[in-house]
Protein backbone atom coordinates (compact mmCIF):
# COMPACT_ATOMS: atom_id res chain seq x y z
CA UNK A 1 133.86 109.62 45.29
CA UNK A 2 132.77 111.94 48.00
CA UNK A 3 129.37 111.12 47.52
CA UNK A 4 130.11 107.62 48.22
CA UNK A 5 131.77 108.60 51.21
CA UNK A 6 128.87 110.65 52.40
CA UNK A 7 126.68 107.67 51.91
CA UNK A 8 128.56 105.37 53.53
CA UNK A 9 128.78 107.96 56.72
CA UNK A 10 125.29 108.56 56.76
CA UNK A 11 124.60 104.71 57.15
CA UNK A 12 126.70 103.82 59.91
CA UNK A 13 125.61 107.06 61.68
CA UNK A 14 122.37 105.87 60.86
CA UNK A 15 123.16 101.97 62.36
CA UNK A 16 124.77 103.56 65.56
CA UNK A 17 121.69 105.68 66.12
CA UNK A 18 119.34 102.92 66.01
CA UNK A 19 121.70 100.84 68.40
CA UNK A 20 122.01 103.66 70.64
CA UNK A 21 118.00 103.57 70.55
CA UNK A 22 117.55 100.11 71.17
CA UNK A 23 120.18 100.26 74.03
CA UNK A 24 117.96 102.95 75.28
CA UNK A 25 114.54 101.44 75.06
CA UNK A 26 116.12 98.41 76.69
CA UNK A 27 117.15 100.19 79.48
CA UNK A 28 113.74 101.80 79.65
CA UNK A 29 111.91 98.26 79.78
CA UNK A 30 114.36 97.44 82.69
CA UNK A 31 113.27 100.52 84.96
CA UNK A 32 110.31 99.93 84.26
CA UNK A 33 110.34 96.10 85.77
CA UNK A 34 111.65 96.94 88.63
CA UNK A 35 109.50 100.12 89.74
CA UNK A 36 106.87 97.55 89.02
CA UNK A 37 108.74 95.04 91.33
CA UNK A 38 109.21 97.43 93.81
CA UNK A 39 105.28 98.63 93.85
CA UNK A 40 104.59 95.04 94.05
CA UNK A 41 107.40 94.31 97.38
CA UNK A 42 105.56 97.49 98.96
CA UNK A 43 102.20 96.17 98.35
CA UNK A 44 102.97 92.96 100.20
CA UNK A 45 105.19 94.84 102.93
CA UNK A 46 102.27 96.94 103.64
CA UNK A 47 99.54 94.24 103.80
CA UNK A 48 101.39 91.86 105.93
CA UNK A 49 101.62 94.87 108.54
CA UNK A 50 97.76 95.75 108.27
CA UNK A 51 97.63 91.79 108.93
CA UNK A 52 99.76 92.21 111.72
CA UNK A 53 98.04 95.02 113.36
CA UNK A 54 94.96 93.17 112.85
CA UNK A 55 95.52 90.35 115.07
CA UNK A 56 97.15 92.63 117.77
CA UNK A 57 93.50 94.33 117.56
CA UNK A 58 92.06 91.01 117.42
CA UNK A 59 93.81 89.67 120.28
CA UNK A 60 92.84 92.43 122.97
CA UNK A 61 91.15 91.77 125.50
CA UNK A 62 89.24 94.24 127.68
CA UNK A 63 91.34 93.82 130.84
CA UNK A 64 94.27 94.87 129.02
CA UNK A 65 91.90 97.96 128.13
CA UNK A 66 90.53 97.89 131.69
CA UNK A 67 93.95 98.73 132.88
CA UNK A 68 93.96 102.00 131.24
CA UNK A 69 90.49 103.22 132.38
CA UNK A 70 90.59 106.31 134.91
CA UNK A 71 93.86 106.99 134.08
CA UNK A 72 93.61 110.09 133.91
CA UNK A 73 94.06 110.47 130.01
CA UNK A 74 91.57 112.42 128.17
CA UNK A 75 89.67 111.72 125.47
């Protein structure tokens, strides 16, 4: 009788273990997505400034740099 008893334990402990794991490796998966999401929103944040910063580069002129020569300011 107590060895049935024992048995019986031992699977459910066993059955709430493995739920417990696959509640855990679920959880896992999900941190994992969105560190990957959020290495991907960086990514784009961070190119669309170098883009930005690009056409400000792009755009000047040398009389806007002009203005700035003998200044004073050393190099």
């Amino acid at each position: 009788m107590i060895r049935a008893l024992l048995s019986r334990f031992w699977g459910y402990l066993v059955a709430a273990g493995a739920f417990l794991a696959a509640i855990w490796a679920y959880g896992r998966s999900q941190k994992e997505e969105g560190r990957k999401e959020t290495y991907i929103e960086a990514k784009e944040r961070d190119h669309a400034k170098a883009d930005a910063i690009r056409d400000r580069v792009e755009r000047a002129d040398d009389d806007q740099l002009r203005e700035f020569d003998d200044a004073g300011y050393r190099d």
